[in-house]
PDB file of N, CA and C in Angstrom:
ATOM      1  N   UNK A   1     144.311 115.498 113.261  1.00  0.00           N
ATOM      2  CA  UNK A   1     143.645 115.227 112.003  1.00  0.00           C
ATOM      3  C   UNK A   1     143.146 113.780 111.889  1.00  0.00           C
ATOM      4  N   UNK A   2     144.168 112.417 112.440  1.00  0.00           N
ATOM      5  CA  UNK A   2     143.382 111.389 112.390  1.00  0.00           C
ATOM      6  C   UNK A   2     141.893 111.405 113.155  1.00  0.00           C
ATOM      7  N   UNK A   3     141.816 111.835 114.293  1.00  0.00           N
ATOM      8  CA  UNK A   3     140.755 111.937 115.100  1.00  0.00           C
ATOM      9  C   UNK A   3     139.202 112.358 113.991  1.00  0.00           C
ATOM     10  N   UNK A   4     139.583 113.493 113.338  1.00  0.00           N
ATOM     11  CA  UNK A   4     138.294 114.621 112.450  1.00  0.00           C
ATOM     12  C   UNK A   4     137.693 113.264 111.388  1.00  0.00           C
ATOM     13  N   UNK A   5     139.727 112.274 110.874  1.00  0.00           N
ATOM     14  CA  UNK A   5     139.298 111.667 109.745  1.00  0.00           C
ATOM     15  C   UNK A   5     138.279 110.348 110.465  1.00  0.00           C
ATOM     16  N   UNK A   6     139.032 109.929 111.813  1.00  0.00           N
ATOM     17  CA  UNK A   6     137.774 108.971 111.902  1.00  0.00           C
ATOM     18  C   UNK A   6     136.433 108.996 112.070  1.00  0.00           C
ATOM     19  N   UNK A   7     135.883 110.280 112.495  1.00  0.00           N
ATOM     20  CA  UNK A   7     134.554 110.702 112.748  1.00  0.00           C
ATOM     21  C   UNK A   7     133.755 110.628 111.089  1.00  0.00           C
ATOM     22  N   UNK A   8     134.584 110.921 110.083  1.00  0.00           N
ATOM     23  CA  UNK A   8     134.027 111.327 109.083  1.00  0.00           C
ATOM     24  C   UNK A   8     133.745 110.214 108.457  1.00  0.00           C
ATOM     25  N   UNK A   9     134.465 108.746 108.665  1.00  0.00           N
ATOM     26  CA  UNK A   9     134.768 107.681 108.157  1.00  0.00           C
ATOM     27  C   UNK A   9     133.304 106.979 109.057  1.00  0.00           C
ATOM     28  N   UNK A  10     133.171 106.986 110.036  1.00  0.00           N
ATOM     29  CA  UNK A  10     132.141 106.881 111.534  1.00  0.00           C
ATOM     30  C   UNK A  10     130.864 107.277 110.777  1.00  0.00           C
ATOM     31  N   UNK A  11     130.455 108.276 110.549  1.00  0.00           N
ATOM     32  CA  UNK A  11     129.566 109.408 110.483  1.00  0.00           C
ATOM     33  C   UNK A  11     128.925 108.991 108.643  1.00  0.00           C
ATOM     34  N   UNK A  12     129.925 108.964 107.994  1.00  0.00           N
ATOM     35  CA  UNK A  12     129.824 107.776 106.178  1.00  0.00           C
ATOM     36  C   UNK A  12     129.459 106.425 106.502  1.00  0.00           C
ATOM     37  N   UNK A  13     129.671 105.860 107.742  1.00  0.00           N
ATOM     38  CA  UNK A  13     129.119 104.497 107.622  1.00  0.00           C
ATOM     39  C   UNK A  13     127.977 103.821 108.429  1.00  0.00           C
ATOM     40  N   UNK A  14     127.779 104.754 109.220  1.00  0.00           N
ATOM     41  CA  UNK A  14     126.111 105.367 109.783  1.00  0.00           C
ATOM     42  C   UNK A  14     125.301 105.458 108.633  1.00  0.00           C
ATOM     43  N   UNK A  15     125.518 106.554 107.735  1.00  0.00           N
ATOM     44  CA  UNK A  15     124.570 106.783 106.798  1.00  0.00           C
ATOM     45  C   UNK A  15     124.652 105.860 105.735  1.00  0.00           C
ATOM     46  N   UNK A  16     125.715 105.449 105.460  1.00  0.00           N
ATOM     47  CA  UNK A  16     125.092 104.239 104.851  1.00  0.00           C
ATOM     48  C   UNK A  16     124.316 103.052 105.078  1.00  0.00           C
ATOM     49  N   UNK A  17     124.293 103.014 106.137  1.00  0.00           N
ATOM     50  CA  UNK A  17     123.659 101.574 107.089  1.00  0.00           C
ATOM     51  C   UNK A  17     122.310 102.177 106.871  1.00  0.00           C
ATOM     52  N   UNK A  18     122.311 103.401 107.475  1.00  0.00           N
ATOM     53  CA  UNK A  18     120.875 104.093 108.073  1.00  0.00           C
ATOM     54  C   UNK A  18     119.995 104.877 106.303  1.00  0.00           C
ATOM     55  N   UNK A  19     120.764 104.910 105.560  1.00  0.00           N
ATOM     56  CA  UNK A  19     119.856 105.596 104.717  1.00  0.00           C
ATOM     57  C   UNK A  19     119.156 104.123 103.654  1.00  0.00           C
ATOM     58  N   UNK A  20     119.885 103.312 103.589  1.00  0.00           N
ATOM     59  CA  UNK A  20     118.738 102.093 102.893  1.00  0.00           C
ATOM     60  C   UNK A  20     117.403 101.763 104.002  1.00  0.00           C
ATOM     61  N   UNK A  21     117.135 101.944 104.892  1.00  0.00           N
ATOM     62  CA  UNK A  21     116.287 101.604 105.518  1.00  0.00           C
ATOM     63  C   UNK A  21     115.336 102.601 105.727  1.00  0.00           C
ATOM     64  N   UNK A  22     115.561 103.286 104.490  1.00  0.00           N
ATOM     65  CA  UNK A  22     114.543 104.055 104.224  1.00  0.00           C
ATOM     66  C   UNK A  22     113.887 104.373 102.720  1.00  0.00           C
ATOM     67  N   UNK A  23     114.662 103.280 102.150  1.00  0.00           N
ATOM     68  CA  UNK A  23     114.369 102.446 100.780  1.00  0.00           C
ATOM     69  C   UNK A  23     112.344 102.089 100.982  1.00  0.00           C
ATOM     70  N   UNK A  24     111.712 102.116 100.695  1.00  0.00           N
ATOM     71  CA  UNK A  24     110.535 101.478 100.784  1.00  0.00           C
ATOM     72  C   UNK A  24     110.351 100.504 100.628  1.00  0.00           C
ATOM     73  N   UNK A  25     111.040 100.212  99.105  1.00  0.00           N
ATOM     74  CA  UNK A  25     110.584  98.737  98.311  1.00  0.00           C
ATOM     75  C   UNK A  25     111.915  97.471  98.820  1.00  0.00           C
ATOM     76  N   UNK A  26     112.325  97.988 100.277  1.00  0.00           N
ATOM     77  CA  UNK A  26     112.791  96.827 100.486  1.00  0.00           C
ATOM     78  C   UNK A  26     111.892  96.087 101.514  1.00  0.00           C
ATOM     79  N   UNK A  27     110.929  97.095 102.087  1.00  0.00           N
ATOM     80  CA  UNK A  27     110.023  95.866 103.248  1.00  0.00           C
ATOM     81  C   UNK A  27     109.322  94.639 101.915  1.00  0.00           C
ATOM     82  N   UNK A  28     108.656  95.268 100.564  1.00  0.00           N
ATOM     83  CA  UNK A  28     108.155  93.794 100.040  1.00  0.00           C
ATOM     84  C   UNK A  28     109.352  93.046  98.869  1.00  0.00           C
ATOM     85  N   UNK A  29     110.280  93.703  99.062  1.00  0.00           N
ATOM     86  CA  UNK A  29     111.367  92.686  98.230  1.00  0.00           C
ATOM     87  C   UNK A  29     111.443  90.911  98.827  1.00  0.00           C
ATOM     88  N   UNK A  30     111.777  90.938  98.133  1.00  0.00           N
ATOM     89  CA  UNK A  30     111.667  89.031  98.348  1.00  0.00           C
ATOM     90  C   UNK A  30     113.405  89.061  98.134  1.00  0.00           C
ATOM     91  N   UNK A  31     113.877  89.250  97.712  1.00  0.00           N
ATOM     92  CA  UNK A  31     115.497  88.999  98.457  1.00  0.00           C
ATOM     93  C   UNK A  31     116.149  90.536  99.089  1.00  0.00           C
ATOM     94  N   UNK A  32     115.764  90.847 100.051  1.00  0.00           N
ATOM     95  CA  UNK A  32     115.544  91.897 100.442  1.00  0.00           C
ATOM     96  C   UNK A  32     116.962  92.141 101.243  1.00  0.00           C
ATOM     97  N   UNK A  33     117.971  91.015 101.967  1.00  0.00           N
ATOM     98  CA  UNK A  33     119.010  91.283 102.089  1.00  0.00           C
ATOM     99  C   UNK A  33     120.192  91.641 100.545  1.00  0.00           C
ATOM    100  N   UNK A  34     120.093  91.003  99.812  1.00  0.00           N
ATOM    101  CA  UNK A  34     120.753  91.224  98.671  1.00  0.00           C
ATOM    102  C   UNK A  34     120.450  93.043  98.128  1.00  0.00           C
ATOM    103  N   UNK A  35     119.257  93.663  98.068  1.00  0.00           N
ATOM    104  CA  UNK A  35     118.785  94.881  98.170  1.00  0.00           C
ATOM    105  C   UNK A  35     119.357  95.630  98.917  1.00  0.00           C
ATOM    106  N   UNK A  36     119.421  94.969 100.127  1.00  0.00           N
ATOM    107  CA  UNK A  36     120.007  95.612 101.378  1.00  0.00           C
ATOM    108  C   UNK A  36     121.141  95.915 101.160  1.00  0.00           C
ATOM    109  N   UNK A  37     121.985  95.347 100.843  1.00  0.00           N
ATOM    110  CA  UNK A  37     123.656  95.086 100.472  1.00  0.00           C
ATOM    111  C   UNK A  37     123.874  96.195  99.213  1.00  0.00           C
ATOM    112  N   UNK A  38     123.299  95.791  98.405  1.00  0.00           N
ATOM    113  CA  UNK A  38     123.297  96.834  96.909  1.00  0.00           C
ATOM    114  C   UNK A  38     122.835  98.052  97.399  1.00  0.00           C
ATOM    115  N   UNK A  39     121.836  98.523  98.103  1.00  0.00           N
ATOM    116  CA  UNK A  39     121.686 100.321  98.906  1.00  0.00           C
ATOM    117  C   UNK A  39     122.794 100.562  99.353  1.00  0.00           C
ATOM    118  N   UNK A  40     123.265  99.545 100.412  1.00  0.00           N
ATOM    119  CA  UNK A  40     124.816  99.838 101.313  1.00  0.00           C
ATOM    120  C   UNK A  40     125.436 100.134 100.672  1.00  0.00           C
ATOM    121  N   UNK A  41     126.173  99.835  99.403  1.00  0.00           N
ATOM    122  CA  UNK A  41     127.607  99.850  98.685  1.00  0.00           C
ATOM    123  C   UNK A  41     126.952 101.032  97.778  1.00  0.00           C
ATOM    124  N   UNK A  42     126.129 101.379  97.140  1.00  0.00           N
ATOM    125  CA  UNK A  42     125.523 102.513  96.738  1.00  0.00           C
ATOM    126  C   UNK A  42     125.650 103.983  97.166  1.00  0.00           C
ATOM    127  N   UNK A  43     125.113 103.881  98.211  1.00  0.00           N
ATOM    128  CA  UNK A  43     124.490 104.661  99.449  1.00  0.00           C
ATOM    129  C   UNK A  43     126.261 105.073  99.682  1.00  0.00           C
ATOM    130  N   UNK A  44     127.241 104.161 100.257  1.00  0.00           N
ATOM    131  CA  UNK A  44     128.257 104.433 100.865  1.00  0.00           C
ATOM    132  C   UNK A  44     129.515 105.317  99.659  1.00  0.00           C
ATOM    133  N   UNK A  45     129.326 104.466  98.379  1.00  0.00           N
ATOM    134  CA  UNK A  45     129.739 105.734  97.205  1.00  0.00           C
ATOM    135  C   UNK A  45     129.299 106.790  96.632  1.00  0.00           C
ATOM    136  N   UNK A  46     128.031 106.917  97.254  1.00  0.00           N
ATOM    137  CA  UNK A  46     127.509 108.131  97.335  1.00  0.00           C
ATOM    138  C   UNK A  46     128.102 109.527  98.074  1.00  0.00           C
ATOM    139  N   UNK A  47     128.186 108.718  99.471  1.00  0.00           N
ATOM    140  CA  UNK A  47     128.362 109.263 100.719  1.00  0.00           C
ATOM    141  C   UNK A  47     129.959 109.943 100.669  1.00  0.00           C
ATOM    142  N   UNK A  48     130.594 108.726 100.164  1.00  0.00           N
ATOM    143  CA  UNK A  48     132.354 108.684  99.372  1.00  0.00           C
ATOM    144  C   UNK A  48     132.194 110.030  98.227  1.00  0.00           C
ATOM    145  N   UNK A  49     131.436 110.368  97.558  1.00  0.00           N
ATOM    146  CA  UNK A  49     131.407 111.178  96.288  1.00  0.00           C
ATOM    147  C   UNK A  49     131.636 112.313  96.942  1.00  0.00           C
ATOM    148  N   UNK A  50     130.189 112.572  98.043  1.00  0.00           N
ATOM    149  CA  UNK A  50     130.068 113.861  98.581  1.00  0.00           C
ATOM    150  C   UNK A  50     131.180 114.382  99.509  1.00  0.00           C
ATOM    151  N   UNK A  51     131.825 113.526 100.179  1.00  0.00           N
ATOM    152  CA  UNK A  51     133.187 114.387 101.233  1.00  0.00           C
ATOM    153  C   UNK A  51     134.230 114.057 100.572  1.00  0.00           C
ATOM    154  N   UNK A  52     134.554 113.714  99.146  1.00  0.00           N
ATOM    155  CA  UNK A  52     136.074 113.735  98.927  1.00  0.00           C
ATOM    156  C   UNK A  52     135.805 115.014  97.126  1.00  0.00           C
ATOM    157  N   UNK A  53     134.632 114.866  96.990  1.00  0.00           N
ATOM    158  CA  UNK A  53     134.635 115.724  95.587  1.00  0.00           C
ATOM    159  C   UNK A  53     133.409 116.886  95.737  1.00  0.00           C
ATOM    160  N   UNK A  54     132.520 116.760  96.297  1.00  0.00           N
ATOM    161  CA  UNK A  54     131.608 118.210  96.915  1.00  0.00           C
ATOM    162  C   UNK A  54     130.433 117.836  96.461  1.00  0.00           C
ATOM    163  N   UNK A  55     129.595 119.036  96.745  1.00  0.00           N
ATOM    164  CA  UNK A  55     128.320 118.660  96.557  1.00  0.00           C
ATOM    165  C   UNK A  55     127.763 118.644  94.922  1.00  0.00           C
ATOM    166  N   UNK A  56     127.876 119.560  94.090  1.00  0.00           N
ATOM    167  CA  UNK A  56     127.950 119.608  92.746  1.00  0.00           C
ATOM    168  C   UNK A  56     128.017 118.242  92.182  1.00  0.00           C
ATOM    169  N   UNK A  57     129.290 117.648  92.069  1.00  0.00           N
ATOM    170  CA  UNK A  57     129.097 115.899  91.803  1.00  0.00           C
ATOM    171  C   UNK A  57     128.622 115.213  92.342  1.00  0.00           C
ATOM    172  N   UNK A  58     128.292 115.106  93.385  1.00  0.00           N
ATOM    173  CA  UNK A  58     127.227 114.288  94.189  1.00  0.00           C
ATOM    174  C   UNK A  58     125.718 114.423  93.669  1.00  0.00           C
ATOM    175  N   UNK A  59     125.641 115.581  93.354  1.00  0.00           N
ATOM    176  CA  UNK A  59     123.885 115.542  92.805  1.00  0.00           C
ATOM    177  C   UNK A  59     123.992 115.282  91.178  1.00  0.00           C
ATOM    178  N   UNK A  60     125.479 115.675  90.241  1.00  0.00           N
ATOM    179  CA  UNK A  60     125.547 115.195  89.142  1.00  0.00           C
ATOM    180  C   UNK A  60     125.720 113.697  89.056  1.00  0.00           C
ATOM    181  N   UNK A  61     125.880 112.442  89.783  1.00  0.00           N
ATOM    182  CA  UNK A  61     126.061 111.065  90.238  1.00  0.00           C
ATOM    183  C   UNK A  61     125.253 110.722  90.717  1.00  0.00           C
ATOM    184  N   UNK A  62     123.954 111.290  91.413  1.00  0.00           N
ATOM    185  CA  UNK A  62     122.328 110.690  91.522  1.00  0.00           C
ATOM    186  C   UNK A  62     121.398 111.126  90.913  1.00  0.00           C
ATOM    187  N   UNK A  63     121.956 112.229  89.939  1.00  0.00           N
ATOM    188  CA  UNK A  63     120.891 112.414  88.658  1.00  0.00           C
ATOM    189  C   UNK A  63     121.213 111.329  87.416  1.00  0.00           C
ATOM    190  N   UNK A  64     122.470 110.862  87.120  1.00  0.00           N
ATOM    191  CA  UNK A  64     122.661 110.357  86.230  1.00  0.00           C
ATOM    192  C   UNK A  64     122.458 108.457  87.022  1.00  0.00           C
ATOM    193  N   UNK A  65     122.499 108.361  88.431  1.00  0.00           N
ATOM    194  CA  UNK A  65     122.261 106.866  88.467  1.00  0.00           C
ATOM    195  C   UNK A  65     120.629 106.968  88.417  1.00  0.00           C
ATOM    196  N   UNK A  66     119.954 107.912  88.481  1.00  0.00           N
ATOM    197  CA  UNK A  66     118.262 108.178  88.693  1.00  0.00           C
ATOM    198  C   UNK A  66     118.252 108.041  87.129  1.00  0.00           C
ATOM    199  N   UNK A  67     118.831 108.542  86.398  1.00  0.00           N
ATOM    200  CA  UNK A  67     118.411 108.808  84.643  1.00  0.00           C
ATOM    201  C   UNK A  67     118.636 106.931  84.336  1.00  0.00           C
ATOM    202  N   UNK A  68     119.411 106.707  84.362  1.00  0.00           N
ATOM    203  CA  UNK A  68     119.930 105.288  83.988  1.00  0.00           C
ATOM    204  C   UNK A  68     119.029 104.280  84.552  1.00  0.00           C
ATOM    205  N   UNK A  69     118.282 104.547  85.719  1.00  0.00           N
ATOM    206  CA  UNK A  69     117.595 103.391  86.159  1.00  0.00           C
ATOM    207  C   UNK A  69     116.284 103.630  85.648  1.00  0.00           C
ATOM    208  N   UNK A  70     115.999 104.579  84.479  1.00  0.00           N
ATOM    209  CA  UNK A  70     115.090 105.270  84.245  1.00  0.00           C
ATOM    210  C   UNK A  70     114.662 104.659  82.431  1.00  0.00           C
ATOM    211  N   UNK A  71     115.951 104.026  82.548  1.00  0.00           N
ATOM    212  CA  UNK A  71     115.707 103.741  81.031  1.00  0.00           C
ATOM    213  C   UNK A  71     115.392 102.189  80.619  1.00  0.00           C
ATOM    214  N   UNK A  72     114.001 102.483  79.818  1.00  0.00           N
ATOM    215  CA  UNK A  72     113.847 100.966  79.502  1.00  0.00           C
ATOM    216  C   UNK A  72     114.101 100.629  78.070  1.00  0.00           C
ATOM    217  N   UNK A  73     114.845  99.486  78.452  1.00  0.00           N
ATOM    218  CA  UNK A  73     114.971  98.819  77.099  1.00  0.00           C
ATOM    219  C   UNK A  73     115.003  97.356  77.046  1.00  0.00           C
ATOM    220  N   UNK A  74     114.904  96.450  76.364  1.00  0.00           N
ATOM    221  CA  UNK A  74     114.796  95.210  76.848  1.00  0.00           C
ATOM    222  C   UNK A  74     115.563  94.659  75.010  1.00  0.00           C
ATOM    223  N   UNK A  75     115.799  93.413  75.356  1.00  0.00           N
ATOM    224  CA  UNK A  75     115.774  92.966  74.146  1.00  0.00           C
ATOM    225  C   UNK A  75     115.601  93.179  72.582  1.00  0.00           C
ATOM    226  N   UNK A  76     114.147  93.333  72.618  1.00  0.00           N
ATOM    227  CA  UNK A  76     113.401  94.113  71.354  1.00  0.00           C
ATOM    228  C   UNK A  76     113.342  95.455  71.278  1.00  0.00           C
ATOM    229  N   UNK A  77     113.928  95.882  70.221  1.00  0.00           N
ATOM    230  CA  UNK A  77     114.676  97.364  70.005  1.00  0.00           C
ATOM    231  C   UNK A  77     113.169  97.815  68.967  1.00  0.00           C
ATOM    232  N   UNK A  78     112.478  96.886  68.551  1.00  0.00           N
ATOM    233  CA  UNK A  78     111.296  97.603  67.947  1.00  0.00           C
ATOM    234  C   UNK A  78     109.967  97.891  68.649  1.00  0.00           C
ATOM    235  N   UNK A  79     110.078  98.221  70.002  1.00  0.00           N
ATOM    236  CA  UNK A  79     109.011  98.415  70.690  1.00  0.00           C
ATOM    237  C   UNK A  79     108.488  99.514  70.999  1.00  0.00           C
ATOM    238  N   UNK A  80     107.423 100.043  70.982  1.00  0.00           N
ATOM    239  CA  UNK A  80     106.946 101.743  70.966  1.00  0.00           C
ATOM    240  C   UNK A  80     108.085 102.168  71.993  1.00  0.00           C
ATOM    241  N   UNK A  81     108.500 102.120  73.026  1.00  0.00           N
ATOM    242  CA  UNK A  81     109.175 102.555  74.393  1.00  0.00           C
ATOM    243  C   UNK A  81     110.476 102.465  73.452  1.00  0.00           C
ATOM    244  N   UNK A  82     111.281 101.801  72.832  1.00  0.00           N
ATOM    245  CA  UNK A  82     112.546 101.883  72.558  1.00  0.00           C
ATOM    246  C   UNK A  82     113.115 103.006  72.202  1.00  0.00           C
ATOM    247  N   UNK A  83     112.500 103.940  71.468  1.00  0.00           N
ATOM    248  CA  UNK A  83     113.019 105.512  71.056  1.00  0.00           C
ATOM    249  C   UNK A  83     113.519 106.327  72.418  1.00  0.00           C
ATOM    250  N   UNK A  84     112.678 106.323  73.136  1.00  0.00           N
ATOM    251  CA  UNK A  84     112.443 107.267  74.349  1.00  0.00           C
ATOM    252  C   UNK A  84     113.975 106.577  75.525  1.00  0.00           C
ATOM    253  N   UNK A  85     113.732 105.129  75.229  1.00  0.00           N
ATOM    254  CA  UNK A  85     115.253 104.660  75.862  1.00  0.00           C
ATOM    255  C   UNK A  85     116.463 105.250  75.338  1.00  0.00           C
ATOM    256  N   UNK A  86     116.460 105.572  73.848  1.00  0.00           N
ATOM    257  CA  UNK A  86     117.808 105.585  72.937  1.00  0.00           C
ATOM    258  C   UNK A  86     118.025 106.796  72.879  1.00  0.00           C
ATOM    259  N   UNK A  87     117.213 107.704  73.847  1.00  0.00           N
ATOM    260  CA  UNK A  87     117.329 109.324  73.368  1.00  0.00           C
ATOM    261  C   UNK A  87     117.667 109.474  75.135  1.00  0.00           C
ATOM    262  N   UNK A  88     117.576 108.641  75.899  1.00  0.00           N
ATOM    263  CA  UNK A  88     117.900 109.504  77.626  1.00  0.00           C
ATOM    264  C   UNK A  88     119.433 108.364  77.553  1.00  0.00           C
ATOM    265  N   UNK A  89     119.471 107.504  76.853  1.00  0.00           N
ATOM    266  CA  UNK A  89     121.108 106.710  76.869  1.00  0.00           C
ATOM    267  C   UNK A  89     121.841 107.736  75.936  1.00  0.00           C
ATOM    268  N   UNK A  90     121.096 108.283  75.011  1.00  0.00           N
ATOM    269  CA  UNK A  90     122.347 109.343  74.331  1.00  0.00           C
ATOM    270  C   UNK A  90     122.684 110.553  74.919  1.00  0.00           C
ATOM    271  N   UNK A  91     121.424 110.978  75.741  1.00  0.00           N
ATOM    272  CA  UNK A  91     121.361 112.213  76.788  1.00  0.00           C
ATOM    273  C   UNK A  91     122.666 111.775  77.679  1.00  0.00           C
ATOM    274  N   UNK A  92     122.586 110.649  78.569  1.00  0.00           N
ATOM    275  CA  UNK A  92     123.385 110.434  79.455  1.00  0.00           C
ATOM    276  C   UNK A  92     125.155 110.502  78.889  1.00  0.00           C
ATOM    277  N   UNK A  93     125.125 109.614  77.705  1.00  0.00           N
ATOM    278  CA  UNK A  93     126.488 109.910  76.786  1.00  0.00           C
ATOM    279  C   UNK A  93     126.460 110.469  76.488  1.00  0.00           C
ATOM    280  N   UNK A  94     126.023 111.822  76.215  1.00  0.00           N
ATOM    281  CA  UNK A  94     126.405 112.892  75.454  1.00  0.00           C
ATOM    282  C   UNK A  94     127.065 113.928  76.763  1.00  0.00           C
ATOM    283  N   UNK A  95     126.428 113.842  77.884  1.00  0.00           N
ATOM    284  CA  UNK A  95     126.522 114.808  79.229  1.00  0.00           C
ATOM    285  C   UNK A  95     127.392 114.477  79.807  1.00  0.00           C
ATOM    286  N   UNK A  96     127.777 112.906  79.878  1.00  0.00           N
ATOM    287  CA  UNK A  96     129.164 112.641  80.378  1.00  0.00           C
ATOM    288  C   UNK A  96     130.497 112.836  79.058  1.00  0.00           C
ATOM    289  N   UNK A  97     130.213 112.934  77.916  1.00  0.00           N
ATOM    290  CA  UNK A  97     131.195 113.664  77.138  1.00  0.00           C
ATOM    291  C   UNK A  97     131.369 114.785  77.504  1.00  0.00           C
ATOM    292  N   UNK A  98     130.217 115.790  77.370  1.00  0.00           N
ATOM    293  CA  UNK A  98     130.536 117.432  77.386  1.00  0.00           C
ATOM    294  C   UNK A  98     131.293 117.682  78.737  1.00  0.00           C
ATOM    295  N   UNK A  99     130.906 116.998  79.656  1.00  0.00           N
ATOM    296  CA  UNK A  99     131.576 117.148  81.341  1.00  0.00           C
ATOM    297  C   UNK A  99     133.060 116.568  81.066  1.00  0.00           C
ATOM    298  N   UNK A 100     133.484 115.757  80.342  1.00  0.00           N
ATOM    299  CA  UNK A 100     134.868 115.194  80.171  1.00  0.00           C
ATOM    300  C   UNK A 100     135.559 115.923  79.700  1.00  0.00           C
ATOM    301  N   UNK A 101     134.653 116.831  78.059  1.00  0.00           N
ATOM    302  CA  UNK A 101     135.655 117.568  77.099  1.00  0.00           C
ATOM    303  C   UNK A 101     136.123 118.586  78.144  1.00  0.00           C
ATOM    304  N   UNK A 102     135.021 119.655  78.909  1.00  0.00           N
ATOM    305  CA  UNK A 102     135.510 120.790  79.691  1.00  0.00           C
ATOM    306  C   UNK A 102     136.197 120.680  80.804  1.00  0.00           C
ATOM    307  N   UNK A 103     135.947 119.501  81.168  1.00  0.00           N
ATOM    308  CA  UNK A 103     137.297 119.257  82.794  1.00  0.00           C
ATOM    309  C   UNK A 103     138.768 118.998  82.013  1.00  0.00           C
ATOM    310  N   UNK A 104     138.652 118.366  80.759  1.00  0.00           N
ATOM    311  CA  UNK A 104     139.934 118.491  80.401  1.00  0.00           C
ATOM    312  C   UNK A 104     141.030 119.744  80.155  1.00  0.00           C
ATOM    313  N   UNK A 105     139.859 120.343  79.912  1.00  0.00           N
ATOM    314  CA  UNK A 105     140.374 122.074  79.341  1.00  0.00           C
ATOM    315  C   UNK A 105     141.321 122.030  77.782  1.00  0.00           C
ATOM    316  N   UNK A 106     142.658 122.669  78.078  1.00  0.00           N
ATOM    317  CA  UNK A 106     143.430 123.134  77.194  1.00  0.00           C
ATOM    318  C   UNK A 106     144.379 121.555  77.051  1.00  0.00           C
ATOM    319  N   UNK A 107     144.107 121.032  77.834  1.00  0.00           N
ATOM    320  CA  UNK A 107     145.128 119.372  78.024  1.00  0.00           C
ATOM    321  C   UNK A 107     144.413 118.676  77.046  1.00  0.00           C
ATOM    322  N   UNK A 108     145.746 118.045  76.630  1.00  0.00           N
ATOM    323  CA  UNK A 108     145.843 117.217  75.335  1.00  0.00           C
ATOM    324  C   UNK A 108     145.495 115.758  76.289  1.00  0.00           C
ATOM    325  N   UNK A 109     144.388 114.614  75.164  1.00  0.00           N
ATOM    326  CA  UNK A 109     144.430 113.487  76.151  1.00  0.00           C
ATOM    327  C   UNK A 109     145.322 112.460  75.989  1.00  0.00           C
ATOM    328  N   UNK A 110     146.009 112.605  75.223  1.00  0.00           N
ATOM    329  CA  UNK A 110     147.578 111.681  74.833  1.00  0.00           C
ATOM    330  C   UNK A 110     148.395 112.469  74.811  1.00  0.00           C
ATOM    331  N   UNK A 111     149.508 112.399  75.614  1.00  0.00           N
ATOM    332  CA  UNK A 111     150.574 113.195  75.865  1.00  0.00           C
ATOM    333  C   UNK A 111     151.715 112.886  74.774  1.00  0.00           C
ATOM    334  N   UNK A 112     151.916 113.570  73.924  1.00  0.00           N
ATOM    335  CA  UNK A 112     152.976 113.488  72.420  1.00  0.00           C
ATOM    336  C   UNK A 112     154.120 112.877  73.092  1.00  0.00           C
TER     337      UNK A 112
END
């Protein structure tokens, strides 16, 4: 079994190396190692999501880091774009509630 676990550990850190370099917007980034580094550690808890919890959370954890990088908001909360931010940040909190209430099930979250 150590042998299977190091291949898998091998095989997760390949693809992490190897899947940012297929990032696009790092050939014209201007700090493009720092990019580099942030895909890696990304990329590699990604990689971590998919062989210790399955595929299901793995695509629910790059829809919701895709939704989040998706949302603009800046400073000024009165800007035509600000609604459309405050409705995919409540989407995102609301979806990671409903996923919390039902994994909890019949369990109480403070134990009496």
């Amino acid at each position: 079994m150590p042998l299977l676990d190091r291949k898998e550990r091998i095989a997760s850190g390949a693809g992490a190396l190897l899947f940012p370099a297929q990032q696009s917007d790092l050939a014209n980034a201007i700090n493009w190692q720092a990019e580099f580094a942030t895909y890696v550690i990304l990329f590699t808890a990604i990689i971590f999501i998919l062989l210790k919890f399955g595929m299901v959370v793995t695509v629910t954890a790059v829809f919701t880091i895709n939704q989040i990088n998706g949302i603009a908001l800046g400073t000024d909360w009165t800007t035509w774009y600000a609604p459309s931010g405050f409705a995919t940040m409540a989407l995102i909190i609301g979806f990671a509630l409903w996923a919390f209430w039902r994994s909890a099930g019949d369990r109480e979250l403070l134990n009496a």
